[in-house]
C-alpha atoms as a PDB file:
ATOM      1  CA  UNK A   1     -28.102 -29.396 -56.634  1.00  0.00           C
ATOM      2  CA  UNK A   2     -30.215 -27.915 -59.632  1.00  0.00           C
ATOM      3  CA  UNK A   3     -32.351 -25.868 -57.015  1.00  0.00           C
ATOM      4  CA  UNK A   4     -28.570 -24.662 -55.241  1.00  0.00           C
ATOM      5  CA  UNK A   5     -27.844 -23.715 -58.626  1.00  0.00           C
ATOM      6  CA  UNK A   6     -30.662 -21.978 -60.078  1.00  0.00           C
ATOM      7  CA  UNK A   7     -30.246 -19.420 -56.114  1.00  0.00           C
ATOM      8  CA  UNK A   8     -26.567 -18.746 -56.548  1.00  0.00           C
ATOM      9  CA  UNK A   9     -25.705 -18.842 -60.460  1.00  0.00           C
ATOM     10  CA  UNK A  10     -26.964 -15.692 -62.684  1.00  0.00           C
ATOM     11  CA  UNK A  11     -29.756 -16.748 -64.546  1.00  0.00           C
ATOM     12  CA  UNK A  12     -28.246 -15.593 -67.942  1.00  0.00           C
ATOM     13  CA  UNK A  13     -25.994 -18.236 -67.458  1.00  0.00           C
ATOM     14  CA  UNK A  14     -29.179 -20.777 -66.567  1.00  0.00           C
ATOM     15  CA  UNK A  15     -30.697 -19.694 -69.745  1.00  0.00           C
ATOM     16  CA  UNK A  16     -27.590 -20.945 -72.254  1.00  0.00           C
ATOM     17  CA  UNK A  17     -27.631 -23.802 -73.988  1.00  0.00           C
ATOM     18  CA  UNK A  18     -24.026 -24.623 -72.486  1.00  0.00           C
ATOM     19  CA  UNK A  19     -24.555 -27.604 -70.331  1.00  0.00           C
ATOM     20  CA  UNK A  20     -21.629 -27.714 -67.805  1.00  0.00           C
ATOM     21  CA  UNK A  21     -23.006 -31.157 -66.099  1.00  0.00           C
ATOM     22  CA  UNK A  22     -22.993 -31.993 -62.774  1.00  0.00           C
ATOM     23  CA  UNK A  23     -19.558 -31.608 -62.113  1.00  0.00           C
ATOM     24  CA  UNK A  24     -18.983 -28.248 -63.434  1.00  0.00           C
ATOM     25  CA  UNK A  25     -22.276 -26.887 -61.495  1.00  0.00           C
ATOM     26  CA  UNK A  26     -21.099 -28.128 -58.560  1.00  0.00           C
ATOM     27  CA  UNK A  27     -17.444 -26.405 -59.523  1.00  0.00           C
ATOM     28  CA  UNK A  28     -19.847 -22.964 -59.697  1.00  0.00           C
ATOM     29  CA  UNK A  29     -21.536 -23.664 -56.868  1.00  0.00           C
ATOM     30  CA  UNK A  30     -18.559 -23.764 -54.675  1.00  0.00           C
ATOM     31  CA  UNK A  31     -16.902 -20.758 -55.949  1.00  0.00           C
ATOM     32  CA  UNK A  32     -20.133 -19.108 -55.500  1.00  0.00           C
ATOM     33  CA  UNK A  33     -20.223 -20.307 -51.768  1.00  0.00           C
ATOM     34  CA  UNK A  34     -16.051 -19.086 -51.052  1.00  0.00           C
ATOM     35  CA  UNK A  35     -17.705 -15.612 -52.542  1.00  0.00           C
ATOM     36  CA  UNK A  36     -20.740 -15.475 -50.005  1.00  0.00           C
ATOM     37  CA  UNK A  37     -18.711 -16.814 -47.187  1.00  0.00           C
ATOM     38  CA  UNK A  38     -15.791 -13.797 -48.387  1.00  0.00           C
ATOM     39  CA  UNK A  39     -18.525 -10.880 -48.591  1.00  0.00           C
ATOM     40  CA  UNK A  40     -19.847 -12.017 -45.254  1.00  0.00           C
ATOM     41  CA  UNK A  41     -16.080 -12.158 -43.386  1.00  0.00           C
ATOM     42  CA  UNK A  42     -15.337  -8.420 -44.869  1.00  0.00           C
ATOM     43  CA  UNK A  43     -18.672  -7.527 -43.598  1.00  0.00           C
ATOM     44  CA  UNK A  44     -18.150  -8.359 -40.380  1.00  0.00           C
ATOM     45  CA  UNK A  45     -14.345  -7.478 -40.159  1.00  0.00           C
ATOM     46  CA  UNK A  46     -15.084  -3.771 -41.367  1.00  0.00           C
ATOM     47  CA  UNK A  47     -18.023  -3.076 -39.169  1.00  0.00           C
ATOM     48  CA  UNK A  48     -17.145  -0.562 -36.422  1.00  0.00           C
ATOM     49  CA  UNK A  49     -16.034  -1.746 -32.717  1.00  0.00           C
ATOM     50  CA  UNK A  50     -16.377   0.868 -30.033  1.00  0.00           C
ATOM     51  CA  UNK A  51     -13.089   1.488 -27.511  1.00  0.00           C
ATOM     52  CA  UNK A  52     -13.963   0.220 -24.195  1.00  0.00           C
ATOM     53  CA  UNK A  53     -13.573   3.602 -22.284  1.00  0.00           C
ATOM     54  CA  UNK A  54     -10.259   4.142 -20.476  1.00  0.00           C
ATOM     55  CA  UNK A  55     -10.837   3.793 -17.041  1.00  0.00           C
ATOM     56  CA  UNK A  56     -11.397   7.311 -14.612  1.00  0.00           C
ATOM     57  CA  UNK A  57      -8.137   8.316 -13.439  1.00  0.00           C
ATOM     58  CA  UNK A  58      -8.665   9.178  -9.457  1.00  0.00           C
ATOM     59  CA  UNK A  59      -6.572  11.705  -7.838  1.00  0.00           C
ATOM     60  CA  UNK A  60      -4.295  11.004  -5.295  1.00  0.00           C
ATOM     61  CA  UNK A  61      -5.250  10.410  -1.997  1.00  0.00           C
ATOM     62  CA  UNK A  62      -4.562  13.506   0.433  1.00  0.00           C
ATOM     63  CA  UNK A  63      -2.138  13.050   2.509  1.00  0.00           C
ATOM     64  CA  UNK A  64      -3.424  12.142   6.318  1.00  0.00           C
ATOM     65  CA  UNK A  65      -3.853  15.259   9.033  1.00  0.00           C
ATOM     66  CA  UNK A  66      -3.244  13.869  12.604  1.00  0.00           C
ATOM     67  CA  UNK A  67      -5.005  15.411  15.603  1.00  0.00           C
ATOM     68  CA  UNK A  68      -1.613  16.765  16.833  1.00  0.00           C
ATOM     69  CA  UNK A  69      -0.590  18.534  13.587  1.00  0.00           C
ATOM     70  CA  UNK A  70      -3.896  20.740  14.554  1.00  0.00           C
ATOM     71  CA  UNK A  71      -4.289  21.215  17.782  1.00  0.00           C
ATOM     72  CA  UNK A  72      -2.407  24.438  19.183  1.00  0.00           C
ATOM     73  CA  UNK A  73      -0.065  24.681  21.893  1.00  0.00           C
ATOM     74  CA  UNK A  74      -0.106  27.943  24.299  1.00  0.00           C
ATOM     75  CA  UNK A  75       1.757  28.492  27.076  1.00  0.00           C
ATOM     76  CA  UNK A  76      -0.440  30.758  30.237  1.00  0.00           C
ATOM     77  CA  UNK A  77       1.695  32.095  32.781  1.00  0.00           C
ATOM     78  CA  UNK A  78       0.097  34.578  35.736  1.00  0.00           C
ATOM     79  CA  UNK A  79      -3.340  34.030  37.978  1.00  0.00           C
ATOM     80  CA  UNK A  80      -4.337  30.973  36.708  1.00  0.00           C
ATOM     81  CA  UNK A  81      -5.033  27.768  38.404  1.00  0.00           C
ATOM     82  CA  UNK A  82      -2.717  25.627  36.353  1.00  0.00           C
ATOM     83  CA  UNK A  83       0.122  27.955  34.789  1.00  0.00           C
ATOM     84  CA  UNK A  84       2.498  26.113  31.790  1.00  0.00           C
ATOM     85  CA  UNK A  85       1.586  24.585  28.642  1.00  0.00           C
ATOM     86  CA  UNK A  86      -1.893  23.729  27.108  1.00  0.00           C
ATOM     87  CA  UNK A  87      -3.246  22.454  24.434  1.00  0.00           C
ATOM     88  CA  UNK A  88      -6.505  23.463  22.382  1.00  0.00           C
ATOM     89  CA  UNK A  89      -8.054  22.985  19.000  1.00  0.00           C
ATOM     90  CA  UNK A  90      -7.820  25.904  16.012  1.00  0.00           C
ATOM     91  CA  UNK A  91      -9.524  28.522  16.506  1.00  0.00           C
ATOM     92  CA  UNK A  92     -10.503  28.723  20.116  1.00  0.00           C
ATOM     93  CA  UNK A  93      -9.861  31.891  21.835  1.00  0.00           C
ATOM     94  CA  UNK A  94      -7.978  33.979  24.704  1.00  0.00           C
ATOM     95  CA  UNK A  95     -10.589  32.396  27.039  1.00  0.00           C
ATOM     96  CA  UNK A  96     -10.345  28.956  25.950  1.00  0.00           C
ATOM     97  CA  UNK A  97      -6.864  29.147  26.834  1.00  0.00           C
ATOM     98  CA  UNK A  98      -7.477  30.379  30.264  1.00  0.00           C
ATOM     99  CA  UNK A  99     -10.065  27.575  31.057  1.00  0.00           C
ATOM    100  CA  UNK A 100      -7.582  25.028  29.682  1.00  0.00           C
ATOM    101  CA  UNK A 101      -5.084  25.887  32.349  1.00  0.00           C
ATOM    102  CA  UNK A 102      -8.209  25.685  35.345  1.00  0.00           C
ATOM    103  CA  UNK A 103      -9.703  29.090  35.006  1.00  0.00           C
ATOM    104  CA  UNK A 104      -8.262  32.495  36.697  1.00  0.00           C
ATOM    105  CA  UNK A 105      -7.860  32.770  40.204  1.00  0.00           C
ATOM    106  CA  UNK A 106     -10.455  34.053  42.735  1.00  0.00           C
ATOM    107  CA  UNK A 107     -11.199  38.016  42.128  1.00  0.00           C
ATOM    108  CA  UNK A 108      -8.535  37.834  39.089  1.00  0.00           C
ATOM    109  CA  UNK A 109      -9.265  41.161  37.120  1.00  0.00           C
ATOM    110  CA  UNK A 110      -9.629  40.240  32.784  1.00  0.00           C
ATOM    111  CA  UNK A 111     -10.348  43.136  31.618  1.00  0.00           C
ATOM    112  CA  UNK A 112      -7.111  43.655  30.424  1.00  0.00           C
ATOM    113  CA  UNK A 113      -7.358  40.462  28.735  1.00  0.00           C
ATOM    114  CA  UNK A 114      -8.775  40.665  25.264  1.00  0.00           C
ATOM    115  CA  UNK A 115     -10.821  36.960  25.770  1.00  0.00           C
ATOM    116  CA  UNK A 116     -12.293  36.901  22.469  1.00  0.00           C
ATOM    117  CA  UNK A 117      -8.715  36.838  20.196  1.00  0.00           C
ATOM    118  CA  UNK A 118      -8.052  33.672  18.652  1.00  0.00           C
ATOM    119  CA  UNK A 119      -5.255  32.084  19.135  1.00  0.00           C
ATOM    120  CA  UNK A 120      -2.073  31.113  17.709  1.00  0.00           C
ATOM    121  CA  UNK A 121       0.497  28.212  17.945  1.00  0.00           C
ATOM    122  CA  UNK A 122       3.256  28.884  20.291  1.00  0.00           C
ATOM    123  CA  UNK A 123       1.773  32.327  21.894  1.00  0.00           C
ATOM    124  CA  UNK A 124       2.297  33.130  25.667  1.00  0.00           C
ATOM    125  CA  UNK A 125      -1.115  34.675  27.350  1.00  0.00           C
ATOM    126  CA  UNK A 126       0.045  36.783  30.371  1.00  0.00           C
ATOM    127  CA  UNK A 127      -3.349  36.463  32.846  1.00  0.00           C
ATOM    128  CA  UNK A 128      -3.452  39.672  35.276  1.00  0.00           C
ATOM    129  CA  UNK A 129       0.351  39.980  35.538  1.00  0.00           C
ATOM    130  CA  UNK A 130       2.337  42.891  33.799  1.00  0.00           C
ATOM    131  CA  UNK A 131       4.205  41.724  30.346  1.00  0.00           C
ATOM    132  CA  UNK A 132       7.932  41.881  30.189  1.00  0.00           C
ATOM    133  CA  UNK A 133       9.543  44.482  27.744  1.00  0.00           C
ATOM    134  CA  UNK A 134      11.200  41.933  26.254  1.00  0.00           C
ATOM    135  CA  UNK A 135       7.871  40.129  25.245  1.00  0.00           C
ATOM    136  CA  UNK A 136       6.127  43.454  24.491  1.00  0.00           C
ATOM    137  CA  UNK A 137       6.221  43.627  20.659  1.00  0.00           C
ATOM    138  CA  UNK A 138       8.080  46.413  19.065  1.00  0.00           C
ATOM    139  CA  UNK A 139      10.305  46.752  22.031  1.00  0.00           C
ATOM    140  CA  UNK A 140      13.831  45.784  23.008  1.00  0.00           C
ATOM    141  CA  UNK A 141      14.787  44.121  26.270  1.00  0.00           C
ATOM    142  CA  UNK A 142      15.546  47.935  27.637  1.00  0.00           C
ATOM    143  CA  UNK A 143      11.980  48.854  27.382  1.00  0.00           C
ATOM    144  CA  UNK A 144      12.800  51.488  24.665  1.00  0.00           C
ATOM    145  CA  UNK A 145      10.593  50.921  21.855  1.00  0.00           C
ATOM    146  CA  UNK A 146      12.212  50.113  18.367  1.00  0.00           C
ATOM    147  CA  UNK A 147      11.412  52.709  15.519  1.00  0.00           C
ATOM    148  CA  UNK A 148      11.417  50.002  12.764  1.00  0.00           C
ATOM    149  CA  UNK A 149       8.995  47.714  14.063  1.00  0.00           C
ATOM    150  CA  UNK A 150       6.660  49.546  16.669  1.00  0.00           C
ATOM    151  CA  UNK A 151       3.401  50.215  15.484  1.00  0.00           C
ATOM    152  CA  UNK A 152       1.547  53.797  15.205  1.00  0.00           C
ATOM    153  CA  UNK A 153      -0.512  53.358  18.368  1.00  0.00           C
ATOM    154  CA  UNK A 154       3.225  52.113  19.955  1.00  0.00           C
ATOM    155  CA  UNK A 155       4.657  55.340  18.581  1.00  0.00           C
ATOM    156  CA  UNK A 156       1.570  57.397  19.697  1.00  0.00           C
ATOM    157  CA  UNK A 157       2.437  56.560  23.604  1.00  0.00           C
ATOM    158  CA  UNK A 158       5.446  58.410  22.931  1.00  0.00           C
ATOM    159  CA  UNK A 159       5.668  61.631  25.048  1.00  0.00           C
ATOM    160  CA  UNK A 160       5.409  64.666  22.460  1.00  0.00           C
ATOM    161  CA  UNK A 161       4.586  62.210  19.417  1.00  0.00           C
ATOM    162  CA  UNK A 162       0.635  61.755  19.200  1.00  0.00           C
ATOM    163  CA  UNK A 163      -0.893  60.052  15.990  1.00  0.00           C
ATOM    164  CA  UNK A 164      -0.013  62.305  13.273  1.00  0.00           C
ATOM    165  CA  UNK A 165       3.404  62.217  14.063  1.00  0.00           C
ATOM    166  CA  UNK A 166       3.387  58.031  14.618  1.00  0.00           C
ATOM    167  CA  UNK A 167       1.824  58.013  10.834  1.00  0.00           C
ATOM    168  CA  UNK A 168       4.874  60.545   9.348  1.00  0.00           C
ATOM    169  CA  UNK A 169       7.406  57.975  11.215  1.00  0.00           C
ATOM    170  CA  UNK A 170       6.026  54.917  10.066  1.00  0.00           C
ATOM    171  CA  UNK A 171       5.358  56.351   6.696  1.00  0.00           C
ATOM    172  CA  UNK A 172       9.458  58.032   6.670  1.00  0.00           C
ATOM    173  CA  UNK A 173      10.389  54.169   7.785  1.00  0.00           C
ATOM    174  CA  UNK A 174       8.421  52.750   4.707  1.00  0.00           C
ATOM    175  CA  UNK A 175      10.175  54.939   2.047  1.00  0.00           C
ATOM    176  CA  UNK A 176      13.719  54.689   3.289  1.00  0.00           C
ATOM    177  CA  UNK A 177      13.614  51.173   4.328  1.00  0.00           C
ATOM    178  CA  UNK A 178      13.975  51.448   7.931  1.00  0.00           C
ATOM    179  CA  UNK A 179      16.061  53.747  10.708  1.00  0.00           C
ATOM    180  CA  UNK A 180      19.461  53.068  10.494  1.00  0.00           C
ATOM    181  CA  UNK A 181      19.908  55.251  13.623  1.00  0.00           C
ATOM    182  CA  UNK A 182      17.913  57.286  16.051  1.00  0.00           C
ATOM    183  CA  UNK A 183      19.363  60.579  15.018  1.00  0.00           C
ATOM    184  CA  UNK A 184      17.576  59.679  11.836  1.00  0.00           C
ATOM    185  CA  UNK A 185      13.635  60.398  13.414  1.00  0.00           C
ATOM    186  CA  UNK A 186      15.419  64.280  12.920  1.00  0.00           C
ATOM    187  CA  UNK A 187      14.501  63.989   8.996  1.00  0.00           C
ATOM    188  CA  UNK A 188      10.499  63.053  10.015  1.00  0.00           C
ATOM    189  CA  UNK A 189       8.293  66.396   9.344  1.00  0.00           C
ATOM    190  CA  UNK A 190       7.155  67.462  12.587  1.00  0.00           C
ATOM    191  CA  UNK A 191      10.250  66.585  14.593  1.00  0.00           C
ATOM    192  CA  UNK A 192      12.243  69.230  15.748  1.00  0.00           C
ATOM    193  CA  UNK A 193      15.102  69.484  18.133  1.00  0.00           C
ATOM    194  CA  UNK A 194      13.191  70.027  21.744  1.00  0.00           C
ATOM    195  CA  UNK A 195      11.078  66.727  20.280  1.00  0.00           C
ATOM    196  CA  UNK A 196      13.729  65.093  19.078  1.00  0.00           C
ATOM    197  CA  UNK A 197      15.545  65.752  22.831  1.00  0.00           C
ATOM    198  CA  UNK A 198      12.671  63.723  24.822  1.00  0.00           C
ATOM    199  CA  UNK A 199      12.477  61.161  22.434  1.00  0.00           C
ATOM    200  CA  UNK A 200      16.258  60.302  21.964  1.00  0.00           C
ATOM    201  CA  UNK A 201      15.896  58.504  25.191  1.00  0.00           C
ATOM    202  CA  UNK A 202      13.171  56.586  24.716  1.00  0.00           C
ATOM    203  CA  UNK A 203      13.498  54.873  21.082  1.00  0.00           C
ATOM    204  CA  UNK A 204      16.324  52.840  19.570  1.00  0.00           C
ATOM    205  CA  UNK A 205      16.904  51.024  16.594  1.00  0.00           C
END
């Protein structure tokens, strides 16, 4: 106990004649142990704990692409082995299209076939057979061609119109906001009456 004593208890109070026995340096010794064991408990409570690390937030998994949502659907009418519907993947071309539905016919003339345009879903390829009006874009089921959605090389086949002309219409149809009738192509620059006269026929709106 004397050797517990003489660690823990200041030495002035060692040195002094005051005796406090056995009792009271036991009394010391304890309060000097509750001190140690305090210091020790606040040491330990105050010392810095890390934050585990939140956990990675993943993104949401993309929604699944089935084959059919990418495939493409054509439809090849004309001199071809297997005329109707066929299917291909994106972006195959004219002539992928024509081998889906068994390759053209014997001595079938392409050249009006453009077989290196891609494709798109729901198009109809017409193989060596003339395209109806009605499918010909910029023109009405009457064959006449529409002014407000032909383009200039549509409005350059027009007799007396050539491709200065098919820019001043297309460029008149920009800044009005379309033809609201035919007798309007009067108020393009470059259109006078004996032009006016062939084409009257020949356009609508």
């Amino acid at each position: 106990m004397r050797k517990f004593a003489e660690r823990w208890l200041p030495e002035s109070l060692l040195r002094s004649r005051v005796d406090p026995g056995r009792a009271g340096v036991l009394a010391l010794a304890l309060v000097a142990a509750v001190l140690l064991v305090g210091v020790i408990a606040l040491t330990w409570t105050s010392r810095s704990v890390a934050d585990p690390a939140p956990p990675p937030v993943l993104p949401p998994p993309l929604p699944a692409t089935s084959a059919a949502d990418q495939e493409l659907v054509v439809s090849v009418v004309g001199k071809v082995s297997r005329p109707g519907l066929v299917t291909v993947e994106p972006g195959s071309r004219v002539a992928d299209a024509v081998e889906a539905a068994g390759g053209a016919l014997p001595d079938t003339d392409l050249t009006g076939l453009n077989l290196a345009r891609r494709l798109t879903d729901g198009e109809q390829l017409y193989v060596a057979v003339p395209v109806p009006a009605q499918a010909q874009p910029g023109k009405g089921g009457d064959g006449k061609v529409d002014l407000n959605t032909a383009t200039e090389e549509q409005l350059d086949e027009l007799p007396g119109v050539g491709e200065v002309t098919a820019k001043r219409i297309v460029q008149w149809r920009t800044e009005h906001g379309g033809f609201d009738s035919v007798d309007q192509l009067r108020e393009v620059d470059g259109i006078g009456g004996s032009r006016f006269t062939r084409l009257r026929e020949l356009v609508r709106v």
